[in-house]
Protein backbone atom coordinates (compact mmCIF):
# COMPACT_ATOMS: atom_id res chain seq x y z
CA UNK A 1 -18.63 -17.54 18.47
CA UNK A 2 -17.84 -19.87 21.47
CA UNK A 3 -21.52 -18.92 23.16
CA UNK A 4 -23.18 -19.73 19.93
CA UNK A 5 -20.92 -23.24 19.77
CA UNK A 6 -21.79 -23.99 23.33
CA UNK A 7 -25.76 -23.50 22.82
CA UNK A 8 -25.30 -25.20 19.68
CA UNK A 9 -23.55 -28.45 20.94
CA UNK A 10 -26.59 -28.32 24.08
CA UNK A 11 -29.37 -28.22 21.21
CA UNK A 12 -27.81 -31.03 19.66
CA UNK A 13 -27.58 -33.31 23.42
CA UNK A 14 -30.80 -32.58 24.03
CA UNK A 15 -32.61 -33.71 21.05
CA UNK A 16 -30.59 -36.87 20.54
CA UNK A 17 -30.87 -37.70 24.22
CA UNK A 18 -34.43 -36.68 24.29
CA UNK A 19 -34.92 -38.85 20.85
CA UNK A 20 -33.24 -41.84 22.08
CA UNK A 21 -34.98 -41.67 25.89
CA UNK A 22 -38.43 -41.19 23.71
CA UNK A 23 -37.68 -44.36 21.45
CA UNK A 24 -37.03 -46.53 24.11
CA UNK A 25 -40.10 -45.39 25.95
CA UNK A 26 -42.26 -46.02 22.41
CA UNK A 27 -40.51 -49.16 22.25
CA UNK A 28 -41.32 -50.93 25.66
CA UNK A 29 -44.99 -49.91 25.42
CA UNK A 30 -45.51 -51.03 22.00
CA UNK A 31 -43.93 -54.00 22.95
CA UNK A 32 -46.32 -54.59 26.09
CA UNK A 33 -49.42 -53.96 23.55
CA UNK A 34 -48.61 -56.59 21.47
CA UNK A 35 -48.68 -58.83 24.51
CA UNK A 36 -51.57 -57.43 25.99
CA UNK A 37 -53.01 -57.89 22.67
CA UNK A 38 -52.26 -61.73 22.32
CA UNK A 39 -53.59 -62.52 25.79
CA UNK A 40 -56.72 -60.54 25.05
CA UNK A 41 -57.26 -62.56 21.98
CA UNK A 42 -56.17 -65.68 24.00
CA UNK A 43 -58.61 -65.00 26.72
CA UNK A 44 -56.50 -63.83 29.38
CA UNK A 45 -56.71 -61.91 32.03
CA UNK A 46 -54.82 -58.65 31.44
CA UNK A 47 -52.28 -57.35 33.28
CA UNK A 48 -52.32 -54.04 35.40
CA UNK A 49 -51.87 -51.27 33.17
CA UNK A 50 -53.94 -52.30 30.10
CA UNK A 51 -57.03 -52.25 29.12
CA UNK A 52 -60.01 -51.91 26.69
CA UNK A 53 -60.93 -48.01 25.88
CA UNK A 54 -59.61 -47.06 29.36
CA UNK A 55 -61.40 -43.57 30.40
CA UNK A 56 -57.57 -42.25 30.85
CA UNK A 57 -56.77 -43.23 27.29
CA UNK A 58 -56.48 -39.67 25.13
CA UNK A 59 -58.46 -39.05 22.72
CA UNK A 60 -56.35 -38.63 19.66
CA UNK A 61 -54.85 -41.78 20.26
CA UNK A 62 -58.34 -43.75 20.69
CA UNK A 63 -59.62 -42.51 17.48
CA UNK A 64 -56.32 -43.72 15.68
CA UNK A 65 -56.61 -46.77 17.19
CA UNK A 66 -60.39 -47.27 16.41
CA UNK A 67 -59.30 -46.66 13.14
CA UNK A 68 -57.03 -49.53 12.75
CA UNK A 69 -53.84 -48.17 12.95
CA UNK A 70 -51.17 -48.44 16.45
CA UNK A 71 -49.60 -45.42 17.98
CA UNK A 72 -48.09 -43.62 20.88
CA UNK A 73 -48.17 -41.06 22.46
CA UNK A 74 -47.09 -39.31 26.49
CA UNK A 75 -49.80 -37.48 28.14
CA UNK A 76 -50.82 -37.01 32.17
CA UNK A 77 -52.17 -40.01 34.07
CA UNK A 78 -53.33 -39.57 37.54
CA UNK A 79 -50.51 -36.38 37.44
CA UNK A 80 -47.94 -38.53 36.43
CA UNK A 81 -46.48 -38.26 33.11
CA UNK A 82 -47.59 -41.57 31.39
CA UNK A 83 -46.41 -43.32 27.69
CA UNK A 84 -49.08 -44.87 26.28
CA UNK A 85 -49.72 -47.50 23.83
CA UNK A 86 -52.51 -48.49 21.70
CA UNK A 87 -54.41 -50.21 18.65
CA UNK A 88 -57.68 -51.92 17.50
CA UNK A 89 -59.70 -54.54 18.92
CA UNK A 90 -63.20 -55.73 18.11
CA UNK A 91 -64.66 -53.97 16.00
CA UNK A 92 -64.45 -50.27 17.11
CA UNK A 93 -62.82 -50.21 20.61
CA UNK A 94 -59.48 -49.61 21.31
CA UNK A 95 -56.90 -51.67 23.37
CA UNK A 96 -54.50 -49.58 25.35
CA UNK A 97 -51.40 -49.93 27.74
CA UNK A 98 -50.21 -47.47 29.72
CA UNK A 99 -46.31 -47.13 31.01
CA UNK A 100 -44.80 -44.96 33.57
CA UNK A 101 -42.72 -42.50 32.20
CA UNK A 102 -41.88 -40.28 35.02
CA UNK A 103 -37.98 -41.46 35.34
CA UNK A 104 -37.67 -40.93 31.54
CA UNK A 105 -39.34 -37.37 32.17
CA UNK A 106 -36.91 -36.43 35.06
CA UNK A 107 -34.23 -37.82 33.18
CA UNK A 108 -34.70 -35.79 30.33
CA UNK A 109 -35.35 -32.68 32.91
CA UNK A 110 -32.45 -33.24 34.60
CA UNK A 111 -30.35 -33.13 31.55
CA UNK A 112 -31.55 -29.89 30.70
CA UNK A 113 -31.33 -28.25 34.17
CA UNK A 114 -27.65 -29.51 32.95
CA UNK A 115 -27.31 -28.48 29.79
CA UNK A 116 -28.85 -24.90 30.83
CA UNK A 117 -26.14 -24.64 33.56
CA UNK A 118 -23.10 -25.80 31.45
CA UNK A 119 -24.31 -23.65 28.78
CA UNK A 120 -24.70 -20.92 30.98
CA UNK A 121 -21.55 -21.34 32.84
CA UNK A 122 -19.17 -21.49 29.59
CA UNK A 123 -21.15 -18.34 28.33
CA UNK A 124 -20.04 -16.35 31.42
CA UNK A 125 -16.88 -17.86 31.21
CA UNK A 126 -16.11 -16.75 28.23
CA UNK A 127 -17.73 -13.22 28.76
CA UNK A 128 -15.18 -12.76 31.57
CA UNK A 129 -12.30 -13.94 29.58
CA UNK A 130 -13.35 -11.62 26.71
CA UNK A 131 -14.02 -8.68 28.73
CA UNK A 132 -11.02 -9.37 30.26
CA UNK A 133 -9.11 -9.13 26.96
CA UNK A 134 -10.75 -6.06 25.79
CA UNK A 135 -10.11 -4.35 28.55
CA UNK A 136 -6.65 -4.82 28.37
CA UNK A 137 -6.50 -4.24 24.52
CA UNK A 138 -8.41 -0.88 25.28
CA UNK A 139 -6.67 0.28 28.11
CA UNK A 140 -3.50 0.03 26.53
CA UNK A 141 -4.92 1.88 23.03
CA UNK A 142 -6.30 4.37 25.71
CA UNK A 143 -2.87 5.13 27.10
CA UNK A 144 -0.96 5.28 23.17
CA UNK A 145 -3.57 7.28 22.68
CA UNK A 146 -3.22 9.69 25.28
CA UNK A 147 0.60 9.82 24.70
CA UNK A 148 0.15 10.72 20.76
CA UNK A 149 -1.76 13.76 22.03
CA UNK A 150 0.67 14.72 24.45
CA UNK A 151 2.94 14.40 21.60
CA UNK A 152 1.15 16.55 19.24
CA UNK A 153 0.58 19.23 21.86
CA UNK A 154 4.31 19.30 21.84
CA UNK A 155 5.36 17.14 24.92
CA UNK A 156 7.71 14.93 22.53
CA UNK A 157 9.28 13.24 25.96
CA UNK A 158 5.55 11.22 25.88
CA UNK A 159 6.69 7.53 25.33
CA UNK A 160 4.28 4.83 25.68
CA UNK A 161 7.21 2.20 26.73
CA UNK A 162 4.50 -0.90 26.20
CA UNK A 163 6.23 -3.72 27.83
CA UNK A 164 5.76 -5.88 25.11
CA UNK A 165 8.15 -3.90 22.70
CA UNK A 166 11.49 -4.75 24.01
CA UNK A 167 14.23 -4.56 22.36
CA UNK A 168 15.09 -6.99 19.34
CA UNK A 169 17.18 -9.57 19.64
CA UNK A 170 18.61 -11.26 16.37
CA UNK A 171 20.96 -14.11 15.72
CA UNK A 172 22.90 -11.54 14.02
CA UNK A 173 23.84 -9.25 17.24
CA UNK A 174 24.70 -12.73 19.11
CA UNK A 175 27.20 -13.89 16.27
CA UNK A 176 28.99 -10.85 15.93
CA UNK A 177 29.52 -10.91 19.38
CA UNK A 178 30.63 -14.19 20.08
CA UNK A 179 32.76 -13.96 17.27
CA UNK A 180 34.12 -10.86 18.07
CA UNK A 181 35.32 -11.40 21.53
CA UNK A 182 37.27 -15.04 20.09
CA UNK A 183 39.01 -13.78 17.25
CA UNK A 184 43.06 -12.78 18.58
CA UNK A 185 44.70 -10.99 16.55
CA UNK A 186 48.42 -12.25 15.77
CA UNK A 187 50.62 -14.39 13.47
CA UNK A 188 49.37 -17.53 11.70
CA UNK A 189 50.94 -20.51 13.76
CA UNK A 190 49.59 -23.68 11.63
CA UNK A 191 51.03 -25.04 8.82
CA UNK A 192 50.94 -22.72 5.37
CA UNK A 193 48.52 -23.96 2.54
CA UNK A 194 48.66 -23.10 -0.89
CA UNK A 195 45.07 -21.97 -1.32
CA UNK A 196 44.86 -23.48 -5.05
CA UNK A 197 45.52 -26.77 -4.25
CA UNK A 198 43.76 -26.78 -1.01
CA UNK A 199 40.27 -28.77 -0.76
CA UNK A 200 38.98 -26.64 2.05
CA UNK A 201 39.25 -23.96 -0.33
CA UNK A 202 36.97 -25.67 -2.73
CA UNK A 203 33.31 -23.84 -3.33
CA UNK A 204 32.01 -27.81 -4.63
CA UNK A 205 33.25 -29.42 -1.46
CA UNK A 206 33.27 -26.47 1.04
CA UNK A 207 31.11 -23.74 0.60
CA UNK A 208 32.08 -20.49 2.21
CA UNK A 209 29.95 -19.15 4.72
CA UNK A 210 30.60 -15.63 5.64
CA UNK A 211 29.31 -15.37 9.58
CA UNK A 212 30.46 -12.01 10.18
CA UNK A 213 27.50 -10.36 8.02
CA UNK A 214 25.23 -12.43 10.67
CA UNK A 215 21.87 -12.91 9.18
CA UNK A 216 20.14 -10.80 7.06
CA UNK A 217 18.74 -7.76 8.55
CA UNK A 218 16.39 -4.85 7.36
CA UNK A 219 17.17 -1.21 8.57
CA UNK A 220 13.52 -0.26 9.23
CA UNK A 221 12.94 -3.28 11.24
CA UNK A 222 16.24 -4.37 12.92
CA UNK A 223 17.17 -8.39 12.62
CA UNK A 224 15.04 -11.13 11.73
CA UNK A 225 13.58 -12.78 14.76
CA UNK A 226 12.12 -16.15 14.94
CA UNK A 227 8.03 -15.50 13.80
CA UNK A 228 5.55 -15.04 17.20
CA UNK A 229 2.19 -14.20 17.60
CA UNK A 230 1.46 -10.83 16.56
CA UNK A 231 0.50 -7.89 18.57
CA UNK A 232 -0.93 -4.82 16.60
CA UNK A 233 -1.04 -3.00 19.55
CA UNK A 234 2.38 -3.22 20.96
CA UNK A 235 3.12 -2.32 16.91
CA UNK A 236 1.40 0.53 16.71
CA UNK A 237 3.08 1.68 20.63
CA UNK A 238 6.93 0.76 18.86
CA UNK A 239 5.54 3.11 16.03
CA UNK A 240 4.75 5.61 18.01
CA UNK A 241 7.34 5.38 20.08
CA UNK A 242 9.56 5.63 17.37
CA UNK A 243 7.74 8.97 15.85
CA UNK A 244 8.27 11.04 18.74
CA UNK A 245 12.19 9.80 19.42
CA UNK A 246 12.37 10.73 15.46
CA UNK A 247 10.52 14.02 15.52
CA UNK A 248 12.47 14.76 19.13
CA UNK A 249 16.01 14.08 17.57
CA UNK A 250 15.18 16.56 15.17
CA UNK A 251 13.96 18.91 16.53
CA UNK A 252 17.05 18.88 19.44
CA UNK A 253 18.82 19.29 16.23
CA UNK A 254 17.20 22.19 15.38
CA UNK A 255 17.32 23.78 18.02
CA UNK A 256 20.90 23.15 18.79
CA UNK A 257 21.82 24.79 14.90
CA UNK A 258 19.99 27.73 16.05
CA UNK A 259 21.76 28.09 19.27
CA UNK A 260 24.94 28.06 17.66
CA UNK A 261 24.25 30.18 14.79
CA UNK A 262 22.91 33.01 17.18
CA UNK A 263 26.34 32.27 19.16
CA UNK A 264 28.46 32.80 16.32
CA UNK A 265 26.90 35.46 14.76
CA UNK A 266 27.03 37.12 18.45
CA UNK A 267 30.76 38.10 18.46
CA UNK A 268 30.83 38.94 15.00
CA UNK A 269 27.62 41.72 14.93
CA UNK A 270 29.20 42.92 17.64
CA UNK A 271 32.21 44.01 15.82
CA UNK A 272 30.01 45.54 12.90
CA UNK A 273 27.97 46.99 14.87
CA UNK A 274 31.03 48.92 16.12
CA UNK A 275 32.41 49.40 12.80
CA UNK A 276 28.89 50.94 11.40
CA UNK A 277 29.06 53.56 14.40
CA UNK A 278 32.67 55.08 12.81
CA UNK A 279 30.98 55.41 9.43
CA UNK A 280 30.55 58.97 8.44
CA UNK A 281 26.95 60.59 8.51
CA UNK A 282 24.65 59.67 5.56
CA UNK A 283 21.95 58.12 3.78
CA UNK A 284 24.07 54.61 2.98
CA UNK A 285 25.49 54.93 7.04
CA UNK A 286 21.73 55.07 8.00
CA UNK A 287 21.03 51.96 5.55
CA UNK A 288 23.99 49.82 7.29
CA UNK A 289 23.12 50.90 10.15
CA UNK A 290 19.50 49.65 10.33
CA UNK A 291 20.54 46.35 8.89
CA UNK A 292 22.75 45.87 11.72
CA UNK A 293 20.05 46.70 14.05
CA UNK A 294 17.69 44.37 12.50
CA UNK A 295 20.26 41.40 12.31
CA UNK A 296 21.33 41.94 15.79
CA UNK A 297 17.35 42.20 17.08
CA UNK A 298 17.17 38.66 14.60
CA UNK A 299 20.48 37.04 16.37
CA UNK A 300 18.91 38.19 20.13
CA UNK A 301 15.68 36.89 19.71
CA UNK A 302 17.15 33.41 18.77
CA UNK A 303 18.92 33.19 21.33
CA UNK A 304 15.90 33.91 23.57
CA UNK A 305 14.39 31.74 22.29
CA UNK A 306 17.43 28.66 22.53
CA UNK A 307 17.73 29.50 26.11
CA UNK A 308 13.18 28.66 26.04
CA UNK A 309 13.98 25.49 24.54
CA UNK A 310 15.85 24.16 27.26
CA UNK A 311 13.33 24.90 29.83
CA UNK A 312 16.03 26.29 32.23
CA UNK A 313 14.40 29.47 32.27
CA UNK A 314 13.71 30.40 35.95
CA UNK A 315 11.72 33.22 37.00
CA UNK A 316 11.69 36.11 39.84
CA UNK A 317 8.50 36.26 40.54
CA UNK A 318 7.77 39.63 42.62
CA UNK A 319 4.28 41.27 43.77
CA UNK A 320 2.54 43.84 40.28
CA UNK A 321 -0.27 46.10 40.03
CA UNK A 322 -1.20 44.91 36.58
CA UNK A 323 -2.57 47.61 35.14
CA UNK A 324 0.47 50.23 35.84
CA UNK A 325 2.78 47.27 34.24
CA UNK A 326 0.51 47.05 31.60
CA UNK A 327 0.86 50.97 30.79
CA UNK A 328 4.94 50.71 31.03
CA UNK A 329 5.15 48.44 28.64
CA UNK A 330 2.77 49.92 26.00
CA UNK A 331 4.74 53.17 26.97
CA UNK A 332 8.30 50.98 26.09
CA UNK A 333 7.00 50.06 22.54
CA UNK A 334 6.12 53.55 21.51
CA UNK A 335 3.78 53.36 19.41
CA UNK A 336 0.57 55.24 20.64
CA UNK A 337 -1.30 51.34 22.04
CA UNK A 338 -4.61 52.93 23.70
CA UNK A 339 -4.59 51.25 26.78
CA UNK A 340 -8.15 50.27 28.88
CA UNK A 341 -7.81 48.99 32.92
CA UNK A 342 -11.67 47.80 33.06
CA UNK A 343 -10.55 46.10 36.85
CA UNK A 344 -7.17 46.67 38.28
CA UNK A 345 -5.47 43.66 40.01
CA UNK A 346 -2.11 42.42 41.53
CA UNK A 347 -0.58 39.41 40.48
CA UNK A 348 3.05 37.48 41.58
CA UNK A 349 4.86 37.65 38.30
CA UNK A 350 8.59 38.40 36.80
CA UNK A 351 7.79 42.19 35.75
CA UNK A 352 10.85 41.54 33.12
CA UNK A 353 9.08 38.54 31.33
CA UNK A 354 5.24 40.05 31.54
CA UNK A 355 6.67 43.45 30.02
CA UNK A 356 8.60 41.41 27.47
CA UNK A 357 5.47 39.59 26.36
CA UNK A 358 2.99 42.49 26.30
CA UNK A 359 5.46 44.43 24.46
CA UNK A 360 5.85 41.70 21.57
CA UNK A 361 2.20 41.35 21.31
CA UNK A 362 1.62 45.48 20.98
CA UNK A 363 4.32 45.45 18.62
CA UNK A 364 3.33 42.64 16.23
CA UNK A 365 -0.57 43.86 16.43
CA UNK A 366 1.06 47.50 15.14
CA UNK A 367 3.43 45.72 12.77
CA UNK A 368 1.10 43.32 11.08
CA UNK A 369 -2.41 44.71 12.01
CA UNK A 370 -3.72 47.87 11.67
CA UNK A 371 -4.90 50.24 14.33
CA UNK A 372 -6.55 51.28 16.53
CA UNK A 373 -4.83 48.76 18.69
CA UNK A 374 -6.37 48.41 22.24
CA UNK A 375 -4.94 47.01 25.15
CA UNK A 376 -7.30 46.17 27.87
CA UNK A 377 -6.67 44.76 31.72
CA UNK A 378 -9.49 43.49 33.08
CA UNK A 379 -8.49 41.46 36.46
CA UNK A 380 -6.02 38.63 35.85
CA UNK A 381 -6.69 38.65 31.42
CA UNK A 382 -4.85 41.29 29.63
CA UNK A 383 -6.26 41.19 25.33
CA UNK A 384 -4.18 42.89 22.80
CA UNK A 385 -6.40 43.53 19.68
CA UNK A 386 -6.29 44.91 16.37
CA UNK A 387 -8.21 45.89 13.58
CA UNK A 388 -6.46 44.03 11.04
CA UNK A 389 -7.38 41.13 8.65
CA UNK A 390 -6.64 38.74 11.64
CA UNK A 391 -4.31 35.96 12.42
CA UNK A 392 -3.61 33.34 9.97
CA UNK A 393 -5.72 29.56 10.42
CA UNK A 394 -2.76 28.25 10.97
CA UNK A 395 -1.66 30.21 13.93
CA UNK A 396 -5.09 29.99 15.19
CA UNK A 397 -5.37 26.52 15.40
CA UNK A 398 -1.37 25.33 16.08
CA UNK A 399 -0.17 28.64 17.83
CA UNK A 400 2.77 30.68 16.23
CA UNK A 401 5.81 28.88 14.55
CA UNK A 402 8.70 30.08 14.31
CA UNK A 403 10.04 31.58 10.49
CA UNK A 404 6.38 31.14 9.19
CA UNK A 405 4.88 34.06 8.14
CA UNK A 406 1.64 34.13 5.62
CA UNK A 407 -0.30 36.88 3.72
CA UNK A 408 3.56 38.99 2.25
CA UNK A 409 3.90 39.88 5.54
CA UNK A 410 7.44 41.24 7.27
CA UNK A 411 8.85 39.20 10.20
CA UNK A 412 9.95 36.09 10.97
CA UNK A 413 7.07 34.63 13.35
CA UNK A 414 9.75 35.01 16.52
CA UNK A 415 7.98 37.67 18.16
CA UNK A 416 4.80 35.87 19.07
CA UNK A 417 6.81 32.46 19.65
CA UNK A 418 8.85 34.56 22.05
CA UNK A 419 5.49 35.79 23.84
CA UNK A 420 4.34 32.47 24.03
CA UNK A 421 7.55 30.89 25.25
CA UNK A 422 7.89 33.64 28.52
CA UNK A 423 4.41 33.25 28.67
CA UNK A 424 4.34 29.54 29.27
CA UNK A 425 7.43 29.79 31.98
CA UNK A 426 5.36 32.55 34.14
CA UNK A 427 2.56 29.83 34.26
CA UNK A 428 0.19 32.17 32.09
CA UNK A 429 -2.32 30.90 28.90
CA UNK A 430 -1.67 33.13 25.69
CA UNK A 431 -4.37 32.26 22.87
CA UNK A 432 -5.58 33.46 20.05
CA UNK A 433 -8.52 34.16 18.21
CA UNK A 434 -9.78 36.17 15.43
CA UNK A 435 -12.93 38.84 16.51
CA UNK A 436 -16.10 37.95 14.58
CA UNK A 437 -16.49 41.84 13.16
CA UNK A 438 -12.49 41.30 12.42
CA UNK A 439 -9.20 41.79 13.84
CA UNK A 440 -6.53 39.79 15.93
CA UNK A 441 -7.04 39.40 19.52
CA UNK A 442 -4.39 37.74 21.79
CA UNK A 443 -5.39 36.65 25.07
CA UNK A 444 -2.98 36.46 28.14
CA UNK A 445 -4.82 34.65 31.33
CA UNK A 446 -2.71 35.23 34.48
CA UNK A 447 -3.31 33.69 37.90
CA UNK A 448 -4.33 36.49 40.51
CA UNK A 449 -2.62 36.41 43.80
C-alpha cells in the first residue's frame, strides 16, 4: 500500500510539473509569434529565431499552419530540444519561431531522476521495515509453534514465555493493596453518629462506593487494563502458555492420585494377601487367591509407573550380549515366545529394565494377540510380533495410554506404558506398527556399544 502511494503521489508531480513547465514553454513562444508576426506585417526585420517556412520547422506543424490555424509543438533543432511556434502568413507559407527549450527539458529530467530515486528509496524503505516486521511476527509464530509440538509430544514443561505477555496489572490488585496495608484494626476514636440522621450516610448526597471489590474483573481474563494495541501473537503465546500449565496441573494431579492410591492400597494387600495364604484348600481359596494376585500385580505396576513419572529413575547400565538377555527373558514369561538371534550384539544397558520391557511386550503380544509370537534380535533392534488383529489406531499413532483398552480386550493398557516408560529411561525407541499381512509388531531400537 505505501509503494503504490509513493509511485502514485510521483505520477501525479510529474505530470503537473511537466504540464505547468510545458504551458509556460507554449506560452512564451506563442507569445514571440505574435510579435514576430506584427513586425513581419509591419515590415520589419525579424529577429533571430523566426522565420518564414524555416527548413527546421516540422512538418506537422507547417501544414497546420498553412492551413490557417497556430500551434506548438517541441521537436530537435540542431540536437537541441527546441519549442516551436507557428501560424499562417501569405497565402500558403508558414511563419515560425523557434525557442530553446533545453533548461525546461533538463528541468523536467531532473525531476524525474528525482522522483525515480525518492520513489525508489521509500519503496526499499518500506520493504526493509516490512520484512523487518514479518520476520519478527514469524519468528516468534515459529517458536509457539515449535513449543505446541513439544507439548503435544508430551514435554508439557514447553513454555513459550513471549516477553510481551507479562503479567496483568489492574487497578483492582493496586487498591486492595494500598488499602489493605492502611486499614488498623482497633476501637473507633471519633465522635459516634447516629447513622439515620447522618448526611454522609445519605445515598442522594453521598453515594457509597465500595473500593474493596476494586474494579470489575473477569476470571478468564484477570482485571481490566487500560485498552493497548493488540498483539495476536503474544495472545495466542498467553494461550498457549496457559494450555500446557492447565493440562500440566492436571496431569501432576493425576499422577499424584495414582501414587497414593498404589501407596495405600500397598499395606493393606499386603495383609490380604497374608490372610488368603491361611485359607483352607479349595476352589473359592484359589478364586481369592488370584484376585489378590491380580490386584497386587495392578497396585505394583502403578507404582512403577509413579516412580516413571517423576523422571528420577536412574539406571545401572552394565555390558549384555543381547541375544542371551533376550532368551532369559522370553524364558521368565513362560509362555513358549520362539525366539530368532539373526546378528548377536553387546550393548551397555540395565539388564533389570531391558528384561522388564521385553518381558511386558512377550506377554501382552500372548495376552492380546495370538501366536505364533516371534521374538527376533537382529544387532541393536529387538521386534516382538504377533499374529493377531494388530494394535489399535490409536496406539499406533499416540503410543499406549494408560487404562485404555479397545476391541473387549482384558488389561488395563499398563503393561505397554510400563515398556515404554523403562524404555525411554535406558535411552532406547519402542514403536509400533501393525504388519501389512497382519499382526502387532513392537520395535525396540537400542544403541550398540
Amino acid at each position: 500500500m505505501c509503494c503504490a502511494l509513493a509511485a502514485l503521489l510521483g505520477v501525479l508531480v510529474h505530470v503537473q510539473v511537466t504540464n505547468q513547465t510545458v504551458g509556460q514553454a507554449r506560452d512564451q513562444a506563442l507569445q514571440r509569434l505574435t510579435q514576430a508576426t506584427e513586425r513581419y506585417e509591419a515590415g520589419d526585420t525579424l529577429r533571430r529565431g523566426a522565420g518564414v517556412d524555416p527548413p527546421e520547422l516540422p512538418g506537422e506543424l507547417r501544414d497546420l499552419a498553412v492551413a490557417g490555424d497556430r500551434g506548438t509543438m517541441v521537436a530537435e533543432r540542431e540536437g537541441r530540444p527546441t519549442m516551436w511556434a507557428a501560424g499562417p502568413v501569405d497565402g500558403e507559407r508558414a511563419l515560425a519561431v523557434a525557442v530553446d527549450y533545453s533548461q525546461q527539458a533538463r528541468t523536467i529530467e531532473g525531476l524525474d531522476r528525482a522522483i525515480l530515486w525518492s520513489s525508489g528509496l521509500a519503496i526499499g524503505a518500506t520493504l526493509l521495515v516490512g520484512a523487518f516486521a514479518v520476520t519478527r511476527v514469524t519468528r516468534r509464530l515459529h517458536t509457539t509453534a515449535l513449543v505446541a509440538r513439544r507439548i503435544s509430544a508430551g514435554d508439557l514443561d514447553a513454555r513459550v514465555n513471549d516477553p510481551r505477555t507479562g503479567p496483568r496489572t489492574g487497578l483492582g490488585a493496586g487498591l486492595r493493596t494500598g488499602l489493605g496495608g492502611g486499614l488498623r484494626r482497633g476501637p473507633w476514636k471519633g465522635p459516634r453518629t447516629d447513622p439515620r440522621t447522618d448526611p454522609r450516610t445519605d445515598p442522594r448526597t453521598h453515594p457509597r462506593t465500595d473500593l474493596r471489590a476494586g474494579p470489575r474483573t473477569d476470571p478468564r481474563t484477570g482485571p481490566r487494563t487500560k485498552a493497548g494495541p493488540q498483539d495476536e501473537v503474544a495472545a495466542v503465546a498467553a494461550a498457549l502458555d496457559s494450555m500446557a500449565a492447565s493440562l500440566q496441573g492436571k496431569l501432576l494431579a493425576e499422577q499424584r492420585f495414582t501414587a497414593d492410591v498404589a501407596h495405600e492400597l500397598r499395606t493393606p494387600l499386603t495383609g490380604l494377601h497374608a490372610a488368603a495364604e491361611l485359607l483352607p484348600p479349595g476352589r473359592p481359596t484359589e478364586l481369592v487367591r488370584d484376585r489378590v494376585a491380580a490386584l497386587r500385580t495392578l497396585t505394583e505396576d502403578l507404582l512403577e509407573i509413579s516412580r516413571l513419572d517423576t523422571g528420577r529413575e536412574r539406571v545401572e547400565l552394565d555390558t549384555e550380549q543381547l541375544g542371551p538377555l533376550a532368551e532369559r527373558a522370553v524364558r521368565a514369561a513362560g509362555n513358549g515366545t520362539e525366539v530368532r538371534v539373526v546378528r548377536d550384539v553387546s550393548v551397555e544397558t540395565d539388564r533389570r529394565r531391558l528384561e522388564r520391557v521385553l518381558g511386558n511386550l512377550v506377554a501382552n503380544a500372548h495376552r492380546h494377540g495370538r501366536g505364533p509370537v516371534v521374538l527376533t534380535v537382529d544387532g541393536p533392534v529387538v521386534t516382538v510380533r504377533d499374529h493377531g488383529d494388530g494394535f489399535p489406531e490409536y496406539l499406533v499413532a499416540h503410543g499406549p495410554q494408560r487404562f485404555r483398552t479397545e476391541g473387549g480386550t482384558r488389561g488395563h493398557g499398563l503393561g505397554l506404558t510400563i515398556a515404554r516408560g523403562q524404555a525411554e529411561v535406558l535411552g532406547a525407541r519402542l514403536e509400533f506398527a501393525n504388519a501389512p499381512e497382519g499382526g502387532a509388531v513392537a520395535t525396540l531400537k537400542l544403541a550398540a556399544e
